[in-house]
C-alpha atoms as a PDB file:
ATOM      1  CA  UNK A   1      57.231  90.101 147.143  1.00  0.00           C
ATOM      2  CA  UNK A   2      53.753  89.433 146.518  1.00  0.00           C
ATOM      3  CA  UNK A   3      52.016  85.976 147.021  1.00  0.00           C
ATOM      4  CA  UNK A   4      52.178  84.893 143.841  1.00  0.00           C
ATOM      5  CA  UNK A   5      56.274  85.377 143.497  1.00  0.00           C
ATOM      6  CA  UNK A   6      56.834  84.235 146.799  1.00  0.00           C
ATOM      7  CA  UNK A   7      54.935  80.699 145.516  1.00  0.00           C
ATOM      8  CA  UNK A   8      56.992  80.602 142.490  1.00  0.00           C
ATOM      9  CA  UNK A   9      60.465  81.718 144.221  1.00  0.00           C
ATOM     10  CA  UNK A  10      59.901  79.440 147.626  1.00  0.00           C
ATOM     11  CA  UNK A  11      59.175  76.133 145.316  1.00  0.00           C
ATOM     12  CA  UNK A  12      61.910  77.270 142.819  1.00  0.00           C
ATOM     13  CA  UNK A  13      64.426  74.507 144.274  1.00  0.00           C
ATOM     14  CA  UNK A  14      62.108  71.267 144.201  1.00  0.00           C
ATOM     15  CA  UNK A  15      60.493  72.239 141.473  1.00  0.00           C
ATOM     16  CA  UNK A  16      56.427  71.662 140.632  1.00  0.00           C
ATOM     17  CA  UNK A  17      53.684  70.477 138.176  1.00  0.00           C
ATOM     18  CA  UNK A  18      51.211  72.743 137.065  1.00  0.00           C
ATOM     19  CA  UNK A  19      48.095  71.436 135.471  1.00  0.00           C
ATOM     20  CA  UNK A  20      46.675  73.612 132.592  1.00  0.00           C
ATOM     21  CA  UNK A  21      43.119  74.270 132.813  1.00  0.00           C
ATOM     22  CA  UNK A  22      41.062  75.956 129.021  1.00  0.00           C
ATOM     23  CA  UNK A  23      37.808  76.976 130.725  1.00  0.00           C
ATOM     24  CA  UNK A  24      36.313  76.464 127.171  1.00  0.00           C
ATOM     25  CA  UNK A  25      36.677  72.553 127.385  1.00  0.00           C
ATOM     26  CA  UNK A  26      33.428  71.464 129.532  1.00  0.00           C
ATOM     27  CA  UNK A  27      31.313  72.441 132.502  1.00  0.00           C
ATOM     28  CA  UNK A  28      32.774  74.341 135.255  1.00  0.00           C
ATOM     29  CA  UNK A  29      31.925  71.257 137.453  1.00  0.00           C
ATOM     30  CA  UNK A  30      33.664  68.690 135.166  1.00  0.00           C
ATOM     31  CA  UNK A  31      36.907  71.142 135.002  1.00  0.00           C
ATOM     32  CA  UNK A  32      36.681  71.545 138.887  1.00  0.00           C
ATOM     33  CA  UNK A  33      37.025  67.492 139.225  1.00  0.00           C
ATOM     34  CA  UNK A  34      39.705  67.247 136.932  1.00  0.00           C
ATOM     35  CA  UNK A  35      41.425  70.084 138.869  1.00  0.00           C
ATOM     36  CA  UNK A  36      40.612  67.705 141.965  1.00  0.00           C
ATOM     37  CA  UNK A  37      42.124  64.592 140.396  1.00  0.00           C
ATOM     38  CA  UNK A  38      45.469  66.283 138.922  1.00  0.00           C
ATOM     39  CA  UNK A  39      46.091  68.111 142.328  1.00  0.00           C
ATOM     40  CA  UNK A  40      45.381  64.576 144.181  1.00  0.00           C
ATOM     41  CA  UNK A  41      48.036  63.092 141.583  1.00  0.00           C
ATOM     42  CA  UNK A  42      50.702  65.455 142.422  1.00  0.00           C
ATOM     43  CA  UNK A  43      49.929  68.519 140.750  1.00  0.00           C
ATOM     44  CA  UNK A  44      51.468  71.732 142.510  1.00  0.00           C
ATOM     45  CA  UNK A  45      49.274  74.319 141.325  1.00  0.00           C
ATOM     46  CA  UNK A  46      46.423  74.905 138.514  1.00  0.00           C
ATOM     47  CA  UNK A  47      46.851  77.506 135.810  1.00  0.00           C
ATOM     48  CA  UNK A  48      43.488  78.218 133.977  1.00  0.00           C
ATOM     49  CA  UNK A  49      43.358  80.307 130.926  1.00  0.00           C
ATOM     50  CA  UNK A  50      43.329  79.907 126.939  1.00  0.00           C
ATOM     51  CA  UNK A  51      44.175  81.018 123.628  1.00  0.00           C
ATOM     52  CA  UNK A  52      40.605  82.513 122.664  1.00  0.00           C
ATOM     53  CA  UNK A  53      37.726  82.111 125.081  1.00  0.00           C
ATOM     54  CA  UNK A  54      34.436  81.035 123.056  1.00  0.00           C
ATOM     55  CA  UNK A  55      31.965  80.674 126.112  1.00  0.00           C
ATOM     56  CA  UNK A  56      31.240  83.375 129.383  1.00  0.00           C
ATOM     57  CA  UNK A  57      32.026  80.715 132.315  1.00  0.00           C
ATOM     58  CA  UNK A  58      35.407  81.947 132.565  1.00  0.00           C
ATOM     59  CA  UNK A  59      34.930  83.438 136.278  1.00  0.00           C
ATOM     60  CA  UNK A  60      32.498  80.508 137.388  1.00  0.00           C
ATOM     61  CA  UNK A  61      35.479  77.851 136.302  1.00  0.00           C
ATOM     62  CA  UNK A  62      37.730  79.685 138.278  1.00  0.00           C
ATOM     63  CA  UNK A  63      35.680  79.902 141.171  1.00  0.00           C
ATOM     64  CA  UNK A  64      34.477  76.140 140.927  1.00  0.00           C
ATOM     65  CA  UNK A  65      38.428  75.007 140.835  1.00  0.00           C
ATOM     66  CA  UNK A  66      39.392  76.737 143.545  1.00  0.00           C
ATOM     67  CA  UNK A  67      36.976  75.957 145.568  1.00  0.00           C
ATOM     68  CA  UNK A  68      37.254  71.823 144.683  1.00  0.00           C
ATOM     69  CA  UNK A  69      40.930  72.079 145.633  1.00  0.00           C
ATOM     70  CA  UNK A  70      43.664  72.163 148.394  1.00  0.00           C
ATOM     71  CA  UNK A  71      46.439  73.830 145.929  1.00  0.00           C
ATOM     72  CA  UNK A  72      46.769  77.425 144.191  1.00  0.00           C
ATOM     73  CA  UNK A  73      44.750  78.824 141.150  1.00  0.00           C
ATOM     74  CA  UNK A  74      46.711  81.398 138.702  1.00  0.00           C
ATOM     75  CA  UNK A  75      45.594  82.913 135.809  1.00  0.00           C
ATOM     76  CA  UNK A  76      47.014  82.234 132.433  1.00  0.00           C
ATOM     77  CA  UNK A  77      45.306  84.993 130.560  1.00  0.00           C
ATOM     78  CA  UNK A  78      45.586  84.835 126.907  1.00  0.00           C
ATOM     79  CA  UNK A  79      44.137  88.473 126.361  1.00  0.00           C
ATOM     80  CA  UNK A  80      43.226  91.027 129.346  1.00  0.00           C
ATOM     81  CA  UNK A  81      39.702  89.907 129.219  1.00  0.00           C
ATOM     82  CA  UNK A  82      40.680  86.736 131.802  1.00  0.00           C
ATOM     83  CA  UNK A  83      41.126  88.399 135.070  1.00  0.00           C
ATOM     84  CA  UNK A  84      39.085  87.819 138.190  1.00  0.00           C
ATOM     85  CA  UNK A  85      39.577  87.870 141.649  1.00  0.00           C
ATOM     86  CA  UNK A  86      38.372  84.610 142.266  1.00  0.00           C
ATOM     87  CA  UNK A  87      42.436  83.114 141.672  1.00  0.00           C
ATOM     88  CA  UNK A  88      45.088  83.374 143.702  1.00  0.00           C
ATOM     89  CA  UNK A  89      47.341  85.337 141.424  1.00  0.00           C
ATOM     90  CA  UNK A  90      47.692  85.922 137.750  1.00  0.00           C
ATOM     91  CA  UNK A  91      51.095  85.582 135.428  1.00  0.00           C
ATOM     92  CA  UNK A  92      51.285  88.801 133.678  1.00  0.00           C
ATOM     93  CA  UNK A  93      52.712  87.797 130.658  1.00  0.00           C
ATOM     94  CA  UNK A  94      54.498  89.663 128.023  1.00  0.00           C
ATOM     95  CA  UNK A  95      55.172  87.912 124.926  1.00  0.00           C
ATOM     96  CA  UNK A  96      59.210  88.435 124.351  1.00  0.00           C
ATOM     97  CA  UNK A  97      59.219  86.515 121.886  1.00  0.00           C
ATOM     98  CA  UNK A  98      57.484  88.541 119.442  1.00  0.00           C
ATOM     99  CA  UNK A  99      57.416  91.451 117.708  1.00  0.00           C
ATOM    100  CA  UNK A 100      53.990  91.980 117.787  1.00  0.00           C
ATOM    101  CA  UNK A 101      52.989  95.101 119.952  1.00  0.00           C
ATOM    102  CA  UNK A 102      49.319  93.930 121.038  1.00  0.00           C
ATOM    103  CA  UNK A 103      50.870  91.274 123.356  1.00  0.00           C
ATOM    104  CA  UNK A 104      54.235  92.901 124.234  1.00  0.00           C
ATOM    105  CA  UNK A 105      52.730  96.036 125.742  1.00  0.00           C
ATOM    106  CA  UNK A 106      49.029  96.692 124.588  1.00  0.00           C
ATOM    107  CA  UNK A 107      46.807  94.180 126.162  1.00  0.00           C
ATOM    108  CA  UNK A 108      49.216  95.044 129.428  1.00  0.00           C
ATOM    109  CA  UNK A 109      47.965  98.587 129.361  1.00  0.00           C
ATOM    110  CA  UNK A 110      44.844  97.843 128.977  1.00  0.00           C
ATOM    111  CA  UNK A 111      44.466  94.667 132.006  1.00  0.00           C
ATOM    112  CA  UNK A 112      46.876  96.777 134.197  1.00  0.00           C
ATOM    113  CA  UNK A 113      44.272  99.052 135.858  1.00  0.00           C
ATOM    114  CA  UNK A 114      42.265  95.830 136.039  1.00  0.00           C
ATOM    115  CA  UNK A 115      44.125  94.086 138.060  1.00  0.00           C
ATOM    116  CA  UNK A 116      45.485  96.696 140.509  1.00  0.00           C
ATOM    117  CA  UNK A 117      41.863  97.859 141.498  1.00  0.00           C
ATOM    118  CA  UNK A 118      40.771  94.037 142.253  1.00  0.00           C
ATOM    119  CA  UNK A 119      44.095  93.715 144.618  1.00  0.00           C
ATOM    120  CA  UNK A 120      45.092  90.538 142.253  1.00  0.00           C
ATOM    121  CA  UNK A 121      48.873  89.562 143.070  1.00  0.00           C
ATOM    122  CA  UNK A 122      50.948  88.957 139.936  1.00  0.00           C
ATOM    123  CA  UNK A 123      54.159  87.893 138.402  1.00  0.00           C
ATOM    124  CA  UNK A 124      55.402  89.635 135.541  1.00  0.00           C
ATOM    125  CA  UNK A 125      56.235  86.347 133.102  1.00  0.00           C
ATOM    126  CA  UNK A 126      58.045  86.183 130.070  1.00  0.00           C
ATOM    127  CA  UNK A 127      56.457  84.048 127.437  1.00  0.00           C
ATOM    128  CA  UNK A 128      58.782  82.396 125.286  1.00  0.00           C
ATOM    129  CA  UNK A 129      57.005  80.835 122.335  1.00  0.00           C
ATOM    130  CA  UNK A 130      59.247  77.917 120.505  1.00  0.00           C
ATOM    131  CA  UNK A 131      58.676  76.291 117.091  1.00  0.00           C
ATOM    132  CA  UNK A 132      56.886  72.937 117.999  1.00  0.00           C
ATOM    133  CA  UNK A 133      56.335  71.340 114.073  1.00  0.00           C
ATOM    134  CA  UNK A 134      52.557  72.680 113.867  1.00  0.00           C
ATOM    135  CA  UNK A 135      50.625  75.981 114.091  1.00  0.00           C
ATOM    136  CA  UNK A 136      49.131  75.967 117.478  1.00  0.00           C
ATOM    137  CA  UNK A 137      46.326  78.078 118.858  1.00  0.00           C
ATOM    138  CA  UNK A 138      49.071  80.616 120.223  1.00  0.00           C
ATOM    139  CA  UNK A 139      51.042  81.299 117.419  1.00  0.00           C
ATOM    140  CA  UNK A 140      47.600  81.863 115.257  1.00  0.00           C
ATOM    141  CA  UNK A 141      46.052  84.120 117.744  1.00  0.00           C
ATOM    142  CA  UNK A 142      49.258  86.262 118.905  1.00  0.00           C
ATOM    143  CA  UNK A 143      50.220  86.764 115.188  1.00  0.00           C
ATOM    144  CA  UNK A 144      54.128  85.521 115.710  1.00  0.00           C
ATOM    145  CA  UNK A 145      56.518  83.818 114.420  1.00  0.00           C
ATOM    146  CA  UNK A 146      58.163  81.287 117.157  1.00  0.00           C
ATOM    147  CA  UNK A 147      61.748  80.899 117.882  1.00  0.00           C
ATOM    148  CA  UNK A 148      63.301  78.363 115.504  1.00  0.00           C
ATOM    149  CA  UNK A 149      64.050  75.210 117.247  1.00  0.00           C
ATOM    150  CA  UNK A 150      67.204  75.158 116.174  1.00  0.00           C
ATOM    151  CA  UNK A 151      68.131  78.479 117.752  1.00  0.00           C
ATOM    152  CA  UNK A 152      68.752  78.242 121.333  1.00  0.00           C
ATOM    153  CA  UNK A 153      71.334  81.091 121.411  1.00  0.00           C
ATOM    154  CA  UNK A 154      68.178  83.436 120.004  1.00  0.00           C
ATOM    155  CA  UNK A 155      65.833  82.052 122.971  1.00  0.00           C
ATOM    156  CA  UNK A 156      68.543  82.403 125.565  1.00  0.00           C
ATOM    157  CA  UNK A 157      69.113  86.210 124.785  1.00  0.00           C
ATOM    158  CA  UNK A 158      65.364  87.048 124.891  1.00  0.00           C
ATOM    159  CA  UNK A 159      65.381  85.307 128.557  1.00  0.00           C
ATOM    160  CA  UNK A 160      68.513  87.226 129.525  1.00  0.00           C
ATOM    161  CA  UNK A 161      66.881  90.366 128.251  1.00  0.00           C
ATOM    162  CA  UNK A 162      63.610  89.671 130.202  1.00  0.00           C
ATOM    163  CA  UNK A 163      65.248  89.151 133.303  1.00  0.00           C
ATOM    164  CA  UNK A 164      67.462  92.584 132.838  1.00  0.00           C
ATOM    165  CA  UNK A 165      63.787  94.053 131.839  1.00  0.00           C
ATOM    166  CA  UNK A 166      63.018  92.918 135.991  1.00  0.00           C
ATOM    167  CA  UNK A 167      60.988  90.188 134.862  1.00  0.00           C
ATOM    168  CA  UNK A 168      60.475  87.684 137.803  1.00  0.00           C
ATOM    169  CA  UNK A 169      60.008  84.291 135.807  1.00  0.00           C
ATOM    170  CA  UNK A 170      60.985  82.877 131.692  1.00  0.00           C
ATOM    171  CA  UNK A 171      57.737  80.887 130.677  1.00  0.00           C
ATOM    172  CA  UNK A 172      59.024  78.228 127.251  1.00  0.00           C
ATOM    173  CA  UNK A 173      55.915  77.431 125.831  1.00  0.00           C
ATOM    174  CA  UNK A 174      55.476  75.509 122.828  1.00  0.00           C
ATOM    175  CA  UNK A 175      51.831  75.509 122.818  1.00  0.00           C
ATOM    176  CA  UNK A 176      48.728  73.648 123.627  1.00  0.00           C
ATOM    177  CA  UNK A 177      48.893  70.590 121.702  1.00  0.00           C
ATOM    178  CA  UNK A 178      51.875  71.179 120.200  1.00  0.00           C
ATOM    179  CA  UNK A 179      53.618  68.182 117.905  1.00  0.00           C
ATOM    180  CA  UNK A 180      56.693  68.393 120.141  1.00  0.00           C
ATOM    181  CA  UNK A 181      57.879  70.062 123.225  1.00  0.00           C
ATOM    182  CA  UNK A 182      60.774  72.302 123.733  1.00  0.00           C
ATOM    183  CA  UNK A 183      64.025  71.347 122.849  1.00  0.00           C
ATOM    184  CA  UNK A 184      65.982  70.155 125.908  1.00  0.00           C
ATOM    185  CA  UNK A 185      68.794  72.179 123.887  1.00  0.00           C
ATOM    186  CA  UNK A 186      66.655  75.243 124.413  1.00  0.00           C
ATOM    187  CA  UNK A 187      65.559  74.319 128.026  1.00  0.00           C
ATOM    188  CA  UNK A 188      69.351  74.154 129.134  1.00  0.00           C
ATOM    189  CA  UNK A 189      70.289  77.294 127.134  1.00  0.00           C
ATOM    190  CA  UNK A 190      67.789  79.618 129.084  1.00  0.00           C
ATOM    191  CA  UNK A 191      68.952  77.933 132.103  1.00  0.00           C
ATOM    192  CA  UNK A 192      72.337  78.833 131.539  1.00  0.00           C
ATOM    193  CA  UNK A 193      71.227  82.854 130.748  1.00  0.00           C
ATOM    194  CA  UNK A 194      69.320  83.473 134.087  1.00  0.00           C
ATOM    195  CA  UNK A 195      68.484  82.043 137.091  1.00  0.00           C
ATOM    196  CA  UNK A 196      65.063  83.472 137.311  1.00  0.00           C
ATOM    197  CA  UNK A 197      62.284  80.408 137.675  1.00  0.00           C
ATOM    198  CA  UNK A 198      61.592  78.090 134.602  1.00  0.00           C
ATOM    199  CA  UNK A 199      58.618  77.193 133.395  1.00  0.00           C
ATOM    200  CA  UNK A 200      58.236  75.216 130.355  1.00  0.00           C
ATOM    201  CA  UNK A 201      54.968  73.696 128.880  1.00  0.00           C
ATOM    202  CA  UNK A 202      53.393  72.511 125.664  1.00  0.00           C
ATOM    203  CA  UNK A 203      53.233  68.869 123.722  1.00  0.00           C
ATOM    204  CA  UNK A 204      54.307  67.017 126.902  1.00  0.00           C
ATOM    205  CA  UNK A 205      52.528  63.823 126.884  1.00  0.00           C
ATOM    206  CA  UNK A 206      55.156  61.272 128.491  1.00  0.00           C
ATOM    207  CA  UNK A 207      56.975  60.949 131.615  1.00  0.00           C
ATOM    208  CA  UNK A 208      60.529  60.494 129.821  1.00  0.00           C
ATOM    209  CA  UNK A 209      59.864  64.226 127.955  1.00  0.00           C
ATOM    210  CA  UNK A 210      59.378  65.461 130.917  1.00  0.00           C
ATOM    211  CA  UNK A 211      62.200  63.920 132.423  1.00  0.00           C
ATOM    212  CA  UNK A 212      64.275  65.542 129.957  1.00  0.00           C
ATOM    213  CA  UNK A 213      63.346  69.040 130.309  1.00  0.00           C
ATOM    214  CA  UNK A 214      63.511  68.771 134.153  1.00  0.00           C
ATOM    215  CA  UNK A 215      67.346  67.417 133.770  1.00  0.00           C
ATOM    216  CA  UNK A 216      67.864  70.241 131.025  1.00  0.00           C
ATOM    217  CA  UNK A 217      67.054  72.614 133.606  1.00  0.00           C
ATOM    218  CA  UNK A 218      63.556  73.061 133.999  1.00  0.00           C
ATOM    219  CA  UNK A 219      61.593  73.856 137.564  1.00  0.00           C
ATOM    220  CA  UNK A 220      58.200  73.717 136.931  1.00  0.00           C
ATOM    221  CA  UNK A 221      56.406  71.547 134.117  1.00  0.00           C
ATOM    222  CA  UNK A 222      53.059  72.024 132.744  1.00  0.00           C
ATOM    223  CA  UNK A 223      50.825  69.523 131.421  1.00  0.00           C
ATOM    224  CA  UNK A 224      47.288  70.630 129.868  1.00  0.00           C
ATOM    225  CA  UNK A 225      46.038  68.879 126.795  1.00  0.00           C
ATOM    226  CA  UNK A 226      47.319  65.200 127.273  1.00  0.00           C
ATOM    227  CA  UNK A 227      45.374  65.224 130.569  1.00  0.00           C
ATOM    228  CA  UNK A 228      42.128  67.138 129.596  1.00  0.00           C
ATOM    229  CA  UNK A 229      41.627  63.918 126.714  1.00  0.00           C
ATOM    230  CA  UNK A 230      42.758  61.288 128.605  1.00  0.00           C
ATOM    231  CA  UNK A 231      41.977  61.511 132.189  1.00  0.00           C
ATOM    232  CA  UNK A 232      45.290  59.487 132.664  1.00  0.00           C
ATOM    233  CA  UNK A 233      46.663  60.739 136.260  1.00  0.00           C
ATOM    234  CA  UNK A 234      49.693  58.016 135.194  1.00  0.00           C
ATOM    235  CA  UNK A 235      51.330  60.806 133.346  1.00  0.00           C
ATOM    236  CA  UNK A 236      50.629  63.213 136.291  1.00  0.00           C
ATOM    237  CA  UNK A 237      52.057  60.961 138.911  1.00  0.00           C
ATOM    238  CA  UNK A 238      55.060  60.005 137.147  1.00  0.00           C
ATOM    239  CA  UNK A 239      56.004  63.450 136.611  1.00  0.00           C
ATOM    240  CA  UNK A 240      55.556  64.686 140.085  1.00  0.00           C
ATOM    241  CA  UNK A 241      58.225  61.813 140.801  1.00  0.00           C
ATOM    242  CA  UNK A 242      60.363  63.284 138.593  1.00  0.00           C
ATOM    243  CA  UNK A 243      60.349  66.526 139.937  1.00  0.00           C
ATOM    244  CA  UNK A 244      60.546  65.655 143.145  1.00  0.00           C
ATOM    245  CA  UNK A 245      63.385  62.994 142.572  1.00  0.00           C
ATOM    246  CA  UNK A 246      65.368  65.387 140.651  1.00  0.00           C
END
């Protein structure tokens, strides 16, 4: 067991926040202090990756946040282009989800060789993505059609089918932004199907959403957007309470 499962699989039981950093949204220095200040709030660990990347300071923002911080830095690559060796460890992500074969096996393929020669410790993810009311960046980008929120018996059998497939963790995601977050329905279901850790993310922006996920079954919680336009460690705080009360 590598570092980065051994993180995930050790803090399994209590549970964490992980703050979602786009390295597209401002100066590597400005990302870096809002690293500082989520991680200060309560944030476990710091996930940086997007969608699409528009700029070239993908590496520098990675290096800048883990250098401002006392906590981990993993990758959350949206293609295989957002690898470096400046994280901790990267979620190798496979998108279960859908049907399409660029992100189920393709981009794989082509990062795999990547990340093996740089030593990079990884934990092969799968990414769940759920209806959320809106086309987010995600969806667009990935060319799929999320799981109906509605349909929780559909996502449970794509996380039981990851975790026979030896994935190590079931990312929900309903995307940056998103109009709502996952279903607590659809939380609980997957929690039900496998015992492998839970990460859900996407359209939280309160304390009592996140409250609800984290009673429907969820471990870790990620929080991205809400943060990155408000600044308000509040929403930070509260949930690390909730976690760790749970």
């Amino acid at each position: 067991m590598n570092f980065i499962e051994k993180w995930f699989c050790d803090r399994k039981p209590s549970g964490g926040l992980l703050l979602l950093i786009d390295p597209d949204r401002g100066a590597p220095e400005r990302l870096a202090d809002m690293a500082e200040k989520g991680v200060s709030a309560g944030a476990s660990a710091v996930l940086v990756g997007s969608s699409i990347l528009l700029g070239d300071g993908f590496e520098r923002c990675v290096r800048e946040v883990r250098g401002e911080i006392d906590a981990p830095v993993f990758l959350f690559p949206g293609n295989g282009h957002q690898i470096t060796l400046e994280a901790d460890g990267i979620l190798f992500l496979t998108l279960i989800s859908g049907r399409n074969p660029r992100w189920l096996i393709e981009e794989q393929v082509e990062s795999a060789p990547k990340i093996k020669a740089v030593g990079l410790p990884s934990m092969a993810t799968g990414y769940i993505l759920i209806e959320s009311g809106k086309v987010t960046a995600v969806q667009f980008m990935s060319a799929t059609v999320p799981i109906p929120r509605n349909k929780p018996d559909i996502a449970s059998a794509h996380a039981m089918a990851g975790e026979l497939l030896g994935l190590k963790a079931i990312f929900l995601e309903a995307g940056s932004g998103a109009e709502n977050p996952v279903p607590e329905a659809i939380v609980s279901a997957v929690r039900d199907a496998t015992d492998l850790p839970l990460i859900v993310g996407g359209g939280i922006r309160t304390v009592e959403s996140a409250q609800r996920l984290v009673s429907a079954g969820a471990d870790f919680i990620v929080v991205g957007t809400h943060f990155e336009q408000t600044g308000d460690t509040s929403l930070i705080e509260g949930i690390s309470r909730v976690i760790r009360d749970k």
